[in-house]
Protein backbone atom coordinates (compact mmCIF):
# COMPACT_ATOMS: atom_id res chain seq x y z
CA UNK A 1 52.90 -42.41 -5.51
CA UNK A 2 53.58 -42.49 -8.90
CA UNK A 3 53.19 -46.07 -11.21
CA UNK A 4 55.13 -46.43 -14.12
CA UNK A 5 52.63 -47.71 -17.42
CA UNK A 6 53.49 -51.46 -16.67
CA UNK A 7 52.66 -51.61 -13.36
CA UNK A 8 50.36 -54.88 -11.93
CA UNK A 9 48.37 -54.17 -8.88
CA UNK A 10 48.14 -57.60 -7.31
CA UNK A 11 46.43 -56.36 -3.83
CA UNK A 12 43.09 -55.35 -4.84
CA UNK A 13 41.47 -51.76 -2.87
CA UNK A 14 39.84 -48.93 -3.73
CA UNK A 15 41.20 -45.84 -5.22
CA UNK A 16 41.53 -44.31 -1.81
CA UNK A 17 44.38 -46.69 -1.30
CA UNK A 18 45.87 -46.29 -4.93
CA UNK A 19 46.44 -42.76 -5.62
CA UNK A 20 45.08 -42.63 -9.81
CA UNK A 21 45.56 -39.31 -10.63
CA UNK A 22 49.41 -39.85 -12.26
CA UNK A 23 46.86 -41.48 -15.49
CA UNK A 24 44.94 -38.39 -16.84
CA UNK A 25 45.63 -36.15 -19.55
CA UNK A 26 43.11 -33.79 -18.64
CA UNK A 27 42.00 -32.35 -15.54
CA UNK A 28 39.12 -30.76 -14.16
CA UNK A 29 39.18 -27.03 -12.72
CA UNK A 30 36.52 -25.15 -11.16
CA UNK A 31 35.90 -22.01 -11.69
CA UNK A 32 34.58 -20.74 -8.01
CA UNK A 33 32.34 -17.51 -9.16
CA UNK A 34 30.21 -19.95 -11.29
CA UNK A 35 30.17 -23.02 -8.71
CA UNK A 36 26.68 -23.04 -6.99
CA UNK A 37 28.23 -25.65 -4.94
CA UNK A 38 24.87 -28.23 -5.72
CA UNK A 39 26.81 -31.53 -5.97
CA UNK A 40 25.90 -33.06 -8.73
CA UNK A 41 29.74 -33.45 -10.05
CA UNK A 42 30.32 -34.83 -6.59
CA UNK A 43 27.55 -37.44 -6.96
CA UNK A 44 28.79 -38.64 -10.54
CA UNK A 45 32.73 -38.45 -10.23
CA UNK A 46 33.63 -42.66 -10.17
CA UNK A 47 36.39 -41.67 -7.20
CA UNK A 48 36.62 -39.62 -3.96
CA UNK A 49 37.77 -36.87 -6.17
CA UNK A 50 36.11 -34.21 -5.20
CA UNK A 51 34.78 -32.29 -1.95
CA UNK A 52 31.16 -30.81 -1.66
CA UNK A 53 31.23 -27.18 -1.08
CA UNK A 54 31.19 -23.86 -2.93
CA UNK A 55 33.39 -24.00 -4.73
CA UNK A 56 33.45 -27.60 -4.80
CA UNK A 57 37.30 -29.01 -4.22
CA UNK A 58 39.00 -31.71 -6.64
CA UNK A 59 41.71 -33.77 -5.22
CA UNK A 60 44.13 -34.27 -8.32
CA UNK A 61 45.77 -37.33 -6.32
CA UNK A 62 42.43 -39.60 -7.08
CA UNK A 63 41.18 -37.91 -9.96
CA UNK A 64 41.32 -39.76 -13.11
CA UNK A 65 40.61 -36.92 -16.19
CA UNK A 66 37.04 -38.68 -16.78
CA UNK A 67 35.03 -35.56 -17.24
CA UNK A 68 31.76 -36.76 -15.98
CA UNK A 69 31.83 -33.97 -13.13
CA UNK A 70 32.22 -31.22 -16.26
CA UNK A 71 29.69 -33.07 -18.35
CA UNK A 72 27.14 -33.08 -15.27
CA UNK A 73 27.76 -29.87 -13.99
CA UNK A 74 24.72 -27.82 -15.09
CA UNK A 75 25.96 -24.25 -14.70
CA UNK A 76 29.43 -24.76 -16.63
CA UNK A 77 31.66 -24.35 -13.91
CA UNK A 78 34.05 -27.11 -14.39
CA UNK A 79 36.03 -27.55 -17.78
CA UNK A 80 38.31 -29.77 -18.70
CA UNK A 81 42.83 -28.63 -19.62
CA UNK A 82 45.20 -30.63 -20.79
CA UNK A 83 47.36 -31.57 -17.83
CA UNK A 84 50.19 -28.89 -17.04
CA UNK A 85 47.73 -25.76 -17.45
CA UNK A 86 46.24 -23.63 -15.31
């Protein structure tokens, strides 16, 4: 579900319930030969973004643009695009 800018949420939830990911700019994509699949992005992204594994798995629905999980990851393997590449 998409929310145009002016939208008032007036239930409160979690972002489970409210789809965020229509709000970023950027986006966050893994690149799976450098993953190592430890978590740590996982552990730091704010929303149920992303899916342990390796390669780890973002859900662009919930995902916000924050860049925490690129900033934490320690082997480089998530960088941050404008939204509409890649």
């Amino acid at each position: 579900m998409k929310l145009p800018p002016s939208t008032i949420i007036l239930k409160p939830g979690n972002s489970e319930q409210n789809e965020t990911g229509s709000w970023r700019s950027l986006k966050p994509v893994v690149d799976a030969e450098k993953c190592n699949g430890c978590g740590l992005c996982w552990l730091y992204c704010p929303e149920p973004a992303i899916t342990k594994g390796k390669p780890v798995v973002i859900d662009y629905r919930y995902c916000k643009g924050c860049g925490i999980c690129a900033n934490e990851c320690p082997v480089k393997a998530i960088v941050m695009v404008e939204e509409g590449q890649k």
